[in-house]
N, C-alpha and C. Protein backbone atom coordinates (compact mmCIF):
# COMPACT_ATOMS: atom_id res chain seq x y z
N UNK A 1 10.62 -151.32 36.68
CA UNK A 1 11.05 -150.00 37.13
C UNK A 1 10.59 -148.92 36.16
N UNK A 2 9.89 -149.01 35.12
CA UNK A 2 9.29 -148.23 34.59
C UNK A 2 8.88 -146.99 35.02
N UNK A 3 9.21 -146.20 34.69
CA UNK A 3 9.01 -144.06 34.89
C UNK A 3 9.64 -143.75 36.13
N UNK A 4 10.70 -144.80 36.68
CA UNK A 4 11.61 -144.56 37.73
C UNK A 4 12.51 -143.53 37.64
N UNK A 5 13.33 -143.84 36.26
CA UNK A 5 14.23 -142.38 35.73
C UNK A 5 13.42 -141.59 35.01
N UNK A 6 14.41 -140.13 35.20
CA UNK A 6 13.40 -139.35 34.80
C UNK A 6 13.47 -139.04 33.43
N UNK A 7 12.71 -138.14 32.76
CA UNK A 7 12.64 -138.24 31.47
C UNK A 7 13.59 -137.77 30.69
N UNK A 8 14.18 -138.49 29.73
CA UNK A 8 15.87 -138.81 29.22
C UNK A 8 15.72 -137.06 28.83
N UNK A 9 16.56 -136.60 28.76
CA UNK A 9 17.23 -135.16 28.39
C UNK A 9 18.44 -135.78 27.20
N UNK A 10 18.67 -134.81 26.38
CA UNK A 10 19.30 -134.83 25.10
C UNK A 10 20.69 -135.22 25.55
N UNK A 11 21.48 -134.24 25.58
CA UNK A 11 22.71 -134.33 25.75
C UNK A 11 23.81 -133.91 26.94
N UNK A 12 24.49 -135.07 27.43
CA UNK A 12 25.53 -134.58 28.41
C UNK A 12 26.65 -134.46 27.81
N UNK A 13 27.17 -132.71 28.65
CA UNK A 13 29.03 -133.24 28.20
C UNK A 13 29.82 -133.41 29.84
N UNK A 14 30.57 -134.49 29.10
CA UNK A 14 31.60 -134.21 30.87
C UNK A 14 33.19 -134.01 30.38
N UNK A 15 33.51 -132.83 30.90
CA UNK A 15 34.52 -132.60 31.11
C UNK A 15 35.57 -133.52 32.24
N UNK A 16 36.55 -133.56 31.63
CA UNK A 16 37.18 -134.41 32.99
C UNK A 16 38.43 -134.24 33.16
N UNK A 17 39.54 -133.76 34.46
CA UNK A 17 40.79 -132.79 34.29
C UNK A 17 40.46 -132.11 35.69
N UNK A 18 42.01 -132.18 35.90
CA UNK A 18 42.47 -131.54 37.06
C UNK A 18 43.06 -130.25 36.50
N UNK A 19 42.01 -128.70 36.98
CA UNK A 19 42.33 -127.72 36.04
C UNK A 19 43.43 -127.13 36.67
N UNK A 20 44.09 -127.71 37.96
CA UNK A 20 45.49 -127.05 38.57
C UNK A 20 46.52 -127.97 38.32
N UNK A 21 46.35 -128.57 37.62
CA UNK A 21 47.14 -129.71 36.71
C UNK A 21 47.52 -129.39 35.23
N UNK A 22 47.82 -127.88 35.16
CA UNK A 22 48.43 -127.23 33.93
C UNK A 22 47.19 -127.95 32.47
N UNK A 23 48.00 -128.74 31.87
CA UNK A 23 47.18 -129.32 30.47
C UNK A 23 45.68 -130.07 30.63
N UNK A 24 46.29 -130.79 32.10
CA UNK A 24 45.19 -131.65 32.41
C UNK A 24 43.82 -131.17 32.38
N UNK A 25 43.51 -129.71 32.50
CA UNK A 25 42.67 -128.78 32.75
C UNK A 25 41.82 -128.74 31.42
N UNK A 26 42.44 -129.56 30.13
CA UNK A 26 41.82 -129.04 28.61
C UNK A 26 40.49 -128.78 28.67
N UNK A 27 39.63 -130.14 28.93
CA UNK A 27 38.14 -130.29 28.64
C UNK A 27 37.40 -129.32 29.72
N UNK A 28 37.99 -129.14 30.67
CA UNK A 28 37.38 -128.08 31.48
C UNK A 28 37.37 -126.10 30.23
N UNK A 29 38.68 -126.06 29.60
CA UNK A 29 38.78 -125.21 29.13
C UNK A 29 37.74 -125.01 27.45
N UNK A 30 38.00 -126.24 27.37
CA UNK A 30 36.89 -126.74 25.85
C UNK A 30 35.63 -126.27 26.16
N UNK A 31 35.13 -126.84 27.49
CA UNK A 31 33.61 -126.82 28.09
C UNK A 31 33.01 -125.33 27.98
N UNK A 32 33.93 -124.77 28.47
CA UNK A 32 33.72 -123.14 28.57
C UNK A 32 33.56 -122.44 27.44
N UNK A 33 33.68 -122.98 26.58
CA UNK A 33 33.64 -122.13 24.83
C UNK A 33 32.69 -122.96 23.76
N UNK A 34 32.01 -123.81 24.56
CA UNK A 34 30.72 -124.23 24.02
C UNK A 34 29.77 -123.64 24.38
N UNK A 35 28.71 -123.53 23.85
CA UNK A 35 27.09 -122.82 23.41
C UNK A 35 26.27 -124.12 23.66
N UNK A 36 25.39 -123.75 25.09
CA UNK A 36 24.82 -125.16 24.93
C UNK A 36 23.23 -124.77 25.02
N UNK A 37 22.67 -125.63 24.31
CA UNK A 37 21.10 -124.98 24.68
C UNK A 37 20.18 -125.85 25.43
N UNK A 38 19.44 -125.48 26.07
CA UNK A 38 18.34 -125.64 27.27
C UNK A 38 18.56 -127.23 27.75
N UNK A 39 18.25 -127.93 26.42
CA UNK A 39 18.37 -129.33 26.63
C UNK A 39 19.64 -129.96 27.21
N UNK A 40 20.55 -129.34 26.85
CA UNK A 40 22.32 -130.10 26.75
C UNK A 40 23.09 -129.75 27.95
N UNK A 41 23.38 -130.70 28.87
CA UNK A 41 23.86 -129.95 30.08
C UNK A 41 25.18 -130.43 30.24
N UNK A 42 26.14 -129.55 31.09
CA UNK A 42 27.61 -130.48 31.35
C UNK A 42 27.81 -130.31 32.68
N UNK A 43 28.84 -131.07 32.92
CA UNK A 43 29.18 -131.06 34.35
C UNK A 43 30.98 -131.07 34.22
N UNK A 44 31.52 -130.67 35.26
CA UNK A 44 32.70 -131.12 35.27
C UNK A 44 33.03 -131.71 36.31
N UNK A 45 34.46 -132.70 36.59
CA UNK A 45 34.85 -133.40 37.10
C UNK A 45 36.20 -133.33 37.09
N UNK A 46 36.98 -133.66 38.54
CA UNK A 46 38.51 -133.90 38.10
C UNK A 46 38.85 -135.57 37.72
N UNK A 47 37.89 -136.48 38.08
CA UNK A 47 37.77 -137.99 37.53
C UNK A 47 36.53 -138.78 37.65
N UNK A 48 36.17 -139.60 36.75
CA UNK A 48 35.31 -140.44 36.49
C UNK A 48 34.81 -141.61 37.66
N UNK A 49 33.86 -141.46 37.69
CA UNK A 49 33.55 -142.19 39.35
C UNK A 49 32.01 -142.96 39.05
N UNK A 50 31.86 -143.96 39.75
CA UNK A 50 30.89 -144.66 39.47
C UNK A 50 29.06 -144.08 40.06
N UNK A 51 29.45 -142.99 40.87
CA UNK A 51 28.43 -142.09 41.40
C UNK A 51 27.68 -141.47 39.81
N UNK A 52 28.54 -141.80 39.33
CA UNK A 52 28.02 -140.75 37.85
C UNK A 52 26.66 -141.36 36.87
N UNK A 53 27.11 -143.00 36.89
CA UNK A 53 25.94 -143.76 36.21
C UNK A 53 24.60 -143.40 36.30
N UNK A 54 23.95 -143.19 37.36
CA UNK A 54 22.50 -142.94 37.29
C UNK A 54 22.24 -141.79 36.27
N UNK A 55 23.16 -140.77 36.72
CA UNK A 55 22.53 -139.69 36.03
C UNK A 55 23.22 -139.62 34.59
N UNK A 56 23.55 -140.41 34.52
CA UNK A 56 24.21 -140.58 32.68
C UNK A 56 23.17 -141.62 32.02
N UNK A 57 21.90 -142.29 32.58
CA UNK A 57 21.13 -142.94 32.15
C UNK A 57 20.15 -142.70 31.78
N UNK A 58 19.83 -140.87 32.04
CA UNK A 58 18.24 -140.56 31.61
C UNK A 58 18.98 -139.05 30.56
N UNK A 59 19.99 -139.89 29.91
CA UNK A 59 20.38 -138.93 28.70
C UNK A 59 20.28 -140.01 27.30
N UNK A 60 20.28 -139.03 26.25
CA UNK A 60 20.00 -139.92 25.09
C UNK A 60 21.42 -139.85 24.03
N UNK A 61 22.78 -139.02 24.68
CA UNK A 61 24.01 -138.80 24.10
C UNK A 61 25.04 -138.08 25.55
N UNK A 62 25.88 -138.91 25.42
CA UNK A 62 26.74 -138.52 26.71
C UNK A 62 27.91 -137.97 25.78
N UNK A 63 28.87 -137.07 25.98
CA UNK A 63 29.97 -137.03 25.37
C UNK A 63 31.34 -136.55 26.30
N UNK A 64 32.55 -137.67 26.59
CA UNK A 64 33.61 -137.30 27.49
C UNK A 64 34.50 -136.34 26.95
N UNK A 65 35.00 -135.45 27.52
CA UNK A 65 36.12 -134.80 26.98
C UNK A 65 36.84 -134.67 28.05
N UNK A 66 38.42 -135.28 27.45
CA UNK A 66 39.54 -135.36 28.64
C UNK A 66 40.78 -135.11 27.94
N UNK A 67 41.88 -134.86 28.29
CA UNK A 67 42.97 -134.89 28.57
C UNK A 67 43.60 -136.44 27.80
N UNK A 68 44.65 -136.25 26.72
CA UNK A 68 45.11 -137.64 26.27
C UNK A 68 46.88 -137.30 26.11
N UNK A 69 47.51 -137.79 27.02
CA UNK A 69 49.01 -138.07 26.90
C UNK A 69 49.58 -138.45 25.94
N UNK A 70 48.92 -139.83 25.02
CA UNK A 70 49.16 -140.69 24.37
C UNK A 70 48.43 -140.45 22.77
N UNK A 71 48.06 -139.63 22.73
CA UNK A 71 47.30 -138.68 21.57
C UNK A 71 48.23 -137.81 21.15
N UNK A 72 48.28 -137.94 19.64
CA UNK A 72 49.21 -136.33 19.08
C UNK A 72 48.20 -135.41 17.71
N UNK A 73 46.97 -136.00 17.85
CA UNK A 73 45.79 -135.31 17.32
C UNK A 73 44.42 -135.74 18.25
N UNK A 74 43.62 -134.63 18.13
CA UNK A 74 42.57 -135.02 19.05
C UNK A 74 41.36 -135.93 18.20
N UNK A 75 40.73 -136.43 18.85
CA UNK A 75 39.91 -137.63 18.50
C UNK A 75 38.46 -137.32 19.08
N UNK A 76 37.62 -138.11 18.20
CA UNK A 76 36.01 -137.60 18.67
C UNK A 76 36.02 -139.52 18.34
N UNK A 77 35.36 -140.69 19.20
CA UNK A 77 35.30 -141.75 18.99
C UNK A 77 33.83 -142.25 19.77
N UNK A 78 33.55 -143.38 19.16
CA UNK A 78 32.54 -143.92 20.08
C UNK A 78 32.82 -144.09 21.23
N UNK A 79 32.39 -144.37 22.04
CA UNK A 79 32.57 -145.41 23.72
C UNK A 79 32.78 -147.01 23.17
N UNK A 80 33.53 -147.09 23.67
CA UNK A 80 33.43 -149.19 23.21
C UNK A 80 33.11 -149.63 24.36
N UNK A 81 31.53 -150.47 23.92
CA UNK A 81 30.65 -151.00 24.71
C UNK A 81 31.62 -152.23 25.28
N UNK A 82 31.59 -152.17 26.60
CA UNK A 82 31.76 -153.47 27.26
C UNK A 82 31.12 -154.72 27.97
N UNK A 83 31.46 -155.81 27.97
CA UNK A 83 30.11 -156.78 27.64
C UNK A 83 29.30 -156.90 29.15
N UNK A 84 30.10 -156.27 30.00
CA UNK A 84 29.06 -156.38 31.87
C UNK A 84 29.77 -155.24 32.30
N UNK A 85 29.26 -154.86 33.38
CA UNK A 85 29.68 -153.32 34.12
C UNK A 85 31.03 -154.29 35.01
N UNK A 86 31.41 -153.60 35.08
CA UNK A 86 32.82 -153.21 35.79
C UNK A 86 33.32 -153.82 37.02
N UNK A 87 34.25 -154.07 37.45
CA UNK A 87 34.05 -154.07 39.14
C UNK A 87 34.19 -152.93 39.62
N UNK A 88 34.15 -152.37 40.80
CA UNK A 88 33.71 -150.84 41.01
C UNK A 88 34.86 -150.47 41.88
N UNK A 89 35.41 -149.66 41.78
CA UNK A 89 36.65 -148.74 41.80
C UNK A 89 36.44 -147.42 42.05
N UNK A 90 37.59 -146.57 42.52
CA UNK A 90 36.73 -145.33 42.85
C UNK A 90 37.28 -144.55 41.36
N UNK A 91 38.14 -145.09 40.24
CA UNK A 91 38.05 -144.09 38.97
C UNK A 91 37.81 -145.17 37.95
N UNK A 92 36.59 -144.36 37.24
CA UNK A 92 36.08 -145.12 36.03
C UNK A 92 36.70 -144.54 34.49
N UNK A 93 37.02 -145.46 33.57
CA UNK A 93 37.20 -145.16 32.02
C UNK A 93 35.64 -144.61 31.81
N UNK A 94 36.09 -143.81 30.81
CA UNK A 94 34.28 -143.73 29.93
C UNK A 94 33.74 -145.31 29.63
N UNK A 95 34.79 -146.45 29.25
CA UNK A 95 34.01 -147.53 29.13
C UNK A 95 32.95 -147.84 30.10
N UNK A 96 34.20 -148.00 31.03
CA UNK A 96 33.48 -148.64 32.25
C UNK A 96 32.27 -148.18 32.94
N UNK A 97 32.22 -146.73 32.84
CA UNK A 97 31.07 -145.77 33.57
C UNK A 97 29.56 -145.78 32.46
N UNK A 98 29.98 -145.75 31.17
CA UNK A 98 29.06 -146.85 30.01
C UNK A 98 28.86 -148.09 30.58
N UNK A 99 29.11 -148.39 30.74
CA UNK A 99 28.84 -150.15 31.07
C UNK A 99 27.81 -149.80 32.28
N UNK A 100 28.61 -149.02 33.35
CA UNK A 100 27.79 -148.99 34.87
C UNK A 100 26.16 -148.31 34.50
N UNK A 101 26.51 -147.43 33.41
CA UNK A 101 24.84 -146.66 33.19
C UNK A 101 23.95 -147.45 32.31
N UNK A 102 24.83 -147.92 31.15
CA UNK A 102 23.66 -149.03 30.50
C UNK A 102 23.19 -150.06 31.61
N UNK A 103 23.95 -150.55 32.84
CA UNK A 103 22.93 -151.51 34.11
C UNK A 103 21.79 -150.71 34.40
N UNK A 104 22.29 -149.50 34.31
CA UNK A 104 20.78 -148.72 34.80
C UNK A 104 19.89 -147.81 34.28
N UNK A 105 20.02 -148.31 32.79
CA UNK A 105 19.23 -147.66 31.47
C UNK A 105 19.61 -147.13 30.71
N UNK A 106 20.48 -146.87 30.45
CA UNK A 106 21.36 -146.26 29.51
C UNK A 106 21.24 -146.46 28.25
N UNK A 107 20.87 -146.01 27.11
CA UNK A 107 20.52 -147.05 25.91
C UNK A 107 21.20 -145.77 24.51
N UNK A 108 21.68 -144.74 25.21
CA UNK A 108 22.09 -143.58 24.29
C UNK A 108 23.01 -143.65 23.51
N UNK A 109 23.42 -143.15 22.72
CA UNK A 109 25.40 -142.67 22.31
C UNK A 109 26.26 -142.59 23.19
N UNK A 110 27.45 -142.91 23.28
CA UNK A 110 28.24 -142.05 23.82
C UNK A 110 29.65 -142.21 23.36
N UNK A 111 30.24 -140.90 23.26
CA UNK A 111 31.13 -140.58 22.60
C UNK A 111 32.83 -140.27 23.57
N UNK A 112 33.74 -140.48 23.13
CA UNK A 112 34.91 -139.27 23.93
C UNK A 112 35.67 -138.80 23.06
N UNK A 113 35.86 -137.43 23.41
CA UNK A 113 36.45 -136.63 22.66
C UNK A 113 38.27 -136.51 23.64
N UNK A 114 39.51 -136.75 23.40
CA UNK A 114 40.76 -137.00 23.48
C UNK A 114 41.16 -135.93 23.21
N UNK A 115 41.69 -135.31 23.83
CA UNK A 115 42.78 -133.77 23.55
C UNK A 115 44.62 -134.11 24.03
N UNK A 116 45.04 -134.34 22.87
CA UNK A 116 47.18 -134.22 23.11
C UNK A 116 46.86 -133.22 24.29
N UNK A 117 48.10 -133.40 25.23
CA UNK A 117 48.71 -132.74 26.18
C UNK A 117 49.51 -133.36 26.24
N UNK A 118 50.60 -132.11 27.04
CA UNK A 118 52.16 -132.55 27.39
C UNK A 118 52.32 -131.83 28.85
N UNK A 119 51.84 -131.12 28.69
CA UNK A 119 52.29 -130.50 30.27
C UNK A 119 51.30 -130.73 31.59
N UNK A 120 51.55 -131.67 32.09
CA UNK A 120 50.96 -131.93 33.40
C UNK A 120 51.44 -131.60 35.22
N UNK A 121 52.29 -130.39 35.04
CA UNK A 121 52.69 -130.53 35.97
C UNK A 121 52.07 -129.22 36.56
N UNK A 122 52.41 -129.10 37.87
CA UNK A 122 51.48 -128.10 39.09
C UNK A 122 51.67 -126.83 38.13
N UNK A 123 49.88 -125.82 38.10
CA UNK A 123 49.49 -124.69 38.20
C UNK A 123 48.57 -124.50 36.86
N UNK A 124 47.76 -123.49 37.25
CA UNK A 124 47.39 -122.96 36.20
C UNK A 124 47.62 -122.62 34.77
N UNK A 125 46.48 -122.89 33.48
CA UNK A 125 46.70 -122.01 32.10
C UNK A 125 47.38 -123.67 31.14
N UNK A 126 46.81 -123.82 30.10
CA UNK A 126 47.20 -124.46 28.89
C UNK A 126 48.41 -124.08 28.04
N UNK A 127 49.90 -125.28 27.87
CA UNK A 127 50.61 -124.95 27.38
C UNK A 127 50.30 -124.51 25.89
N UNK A 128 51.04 -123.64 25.01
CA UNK A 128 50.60 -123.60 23.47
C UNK A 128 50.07 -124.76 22.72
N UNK A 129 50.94 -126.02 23.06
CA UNK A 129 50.27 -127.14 22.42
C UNK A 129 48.75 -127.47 22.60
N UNK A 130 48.46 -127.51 23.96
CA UNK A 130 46.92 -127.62 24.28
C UNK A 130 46.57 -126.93 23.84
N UNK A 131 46.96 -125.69 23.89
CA UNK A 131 45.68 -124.44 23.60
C UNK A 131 45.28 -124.67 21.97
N UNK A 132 46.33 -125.08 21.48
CA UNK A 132 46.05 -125.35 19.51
C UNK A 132 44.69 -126.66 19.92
N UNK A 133 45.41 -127.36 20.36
CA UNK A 133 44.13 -128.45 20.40
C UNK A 133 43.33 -128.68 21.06
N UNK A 134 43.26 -127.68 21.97
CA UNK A 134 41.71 -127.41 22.73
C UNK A 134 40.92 -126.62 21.66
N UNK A 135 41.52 -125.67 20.82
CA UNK A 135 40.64 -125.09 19.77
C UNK A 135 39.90 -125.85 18.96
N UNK A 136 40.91 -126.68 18.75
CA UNK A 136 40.33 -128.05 17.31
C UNK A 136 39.30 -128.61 17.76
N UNK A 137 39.50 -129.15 19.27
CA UNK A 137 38.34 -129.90 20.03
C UNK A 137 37.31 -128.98 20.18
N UNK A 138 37.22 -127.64 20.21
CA UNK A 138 36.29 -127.42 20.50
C UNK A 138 35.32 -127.52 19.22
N UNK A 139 36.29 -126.82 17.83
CA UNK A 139 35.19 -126.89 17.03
C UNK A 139 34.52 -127.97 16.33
N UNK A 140 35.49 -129.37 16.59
CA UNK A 140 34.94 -130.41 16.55
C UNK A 140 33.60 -130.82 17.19
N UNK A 141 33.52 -130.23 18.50
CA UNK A 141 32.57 -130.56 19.48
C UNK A 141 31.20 -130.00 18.72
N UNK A 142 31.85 -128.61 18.45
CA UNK A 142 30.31 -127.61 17.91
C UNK A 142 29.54 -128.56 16.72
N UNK A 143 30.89 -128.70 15.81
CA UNK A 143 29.70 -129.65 14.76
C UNK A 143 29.31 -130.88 15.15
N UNK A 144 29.78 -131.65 16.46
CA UNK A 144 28.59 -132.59 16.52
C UNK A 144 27.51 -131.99 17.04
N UNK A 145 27.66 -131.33 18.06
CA UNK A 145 26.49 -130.60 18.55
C UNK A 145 25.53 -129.82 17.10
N UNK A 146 26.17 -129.76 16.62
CA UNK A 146 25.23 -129.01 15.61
C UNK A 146 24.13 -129.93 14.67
N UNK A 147 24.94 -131.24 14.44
CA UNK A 147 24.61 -132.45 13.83
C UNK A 147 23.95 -132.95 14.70
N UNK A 148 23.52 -133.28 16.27
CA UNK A 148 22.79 -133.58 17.09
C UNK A 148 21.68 -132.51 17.06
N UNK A 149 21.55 -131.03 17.25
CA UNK A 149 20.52 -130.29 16.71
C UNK A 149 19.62 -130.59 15.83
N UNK A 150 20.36 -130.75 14.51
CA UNK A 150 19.29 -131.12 13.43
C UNK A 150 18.83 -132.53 13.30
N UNK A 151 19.12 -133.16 13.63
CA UNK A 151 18.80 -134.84 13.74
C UNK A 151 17.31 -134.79 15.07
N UNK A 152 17.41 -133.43 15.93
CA UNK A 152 16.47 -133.46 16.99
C UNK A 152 15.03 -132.37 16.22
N UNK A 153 15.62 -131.63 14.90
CA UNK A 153 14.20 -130.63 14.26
C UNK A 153 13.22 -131.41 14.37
């Protein structure tokens, strides 16, 4: 299958969050206060779906940012590789959607970035807690991005 995919592009971010889902909305809100240049593209999503693999395979750094209940500081971590793709479901972990793109070339980084939340319930806007740690995440985000810049001079 050689020159089937197309030619890997640097970096994806995916946001992922239901933004009428109060907190749930973080990485959508993170996404928006990043600086991305030509190469680095994002997408958003309200969940992780196995439609996503192909096009997470002709990148050379994927990075998730979501919403974490179970988090009381935000986290920037690898993906933990899993040893075969998945059975297929209609919502994928970042593992699992890793797993589904390395079947179909995938050979990049990939990272997720975890944001605390507490408030998940119906409407618009980030409680104070998120909003502190959507900040953190974001500037976390910038210096990898920045550290992915110079690693690409």
């Amino acid at each position: 299958m050689e020159g089937y995919l197309p030619q890997a592009s640097e970096v994806l971010l995916i946001a992922v969050g239901n933004v009428l889902r109060r907190d749930d909305g973080v990485a959508h809100w993170v996404l928006a206060k990043l600086e991305l240049k030509p190469d680095e593209h994002a997408i958003e999503v309200q969940q992780l779906t196995p439609e996503l693999a192909l096009a997470l395979a002709s990148y050379r750094a994927v990075v998730f940012i979501d919403a974490a209940v179970d988090r009381s500081e935000v986290t920037l971590e690898p993906v933990a590789i899993l040893g075969k793709p998945p059975t297929l479901s209609h919502v994928f972990s970042p593992e699992a959607l890793i797993a589904l793109a390395s079947a179909c070339g995938f050979r990049g980084e990939a990272w997720v970035c975890r944001i605390p939340v507490t408030d998940l319930g119906l409407g618009e806007g980030l409680s104070p807690q998120a909003q502190a740690h959507a900040e953190a995440a974001t500037e976390l985000l910038r210096r990898l991005l920045t550290e992915w810049r110079q690693r690409r001079k």
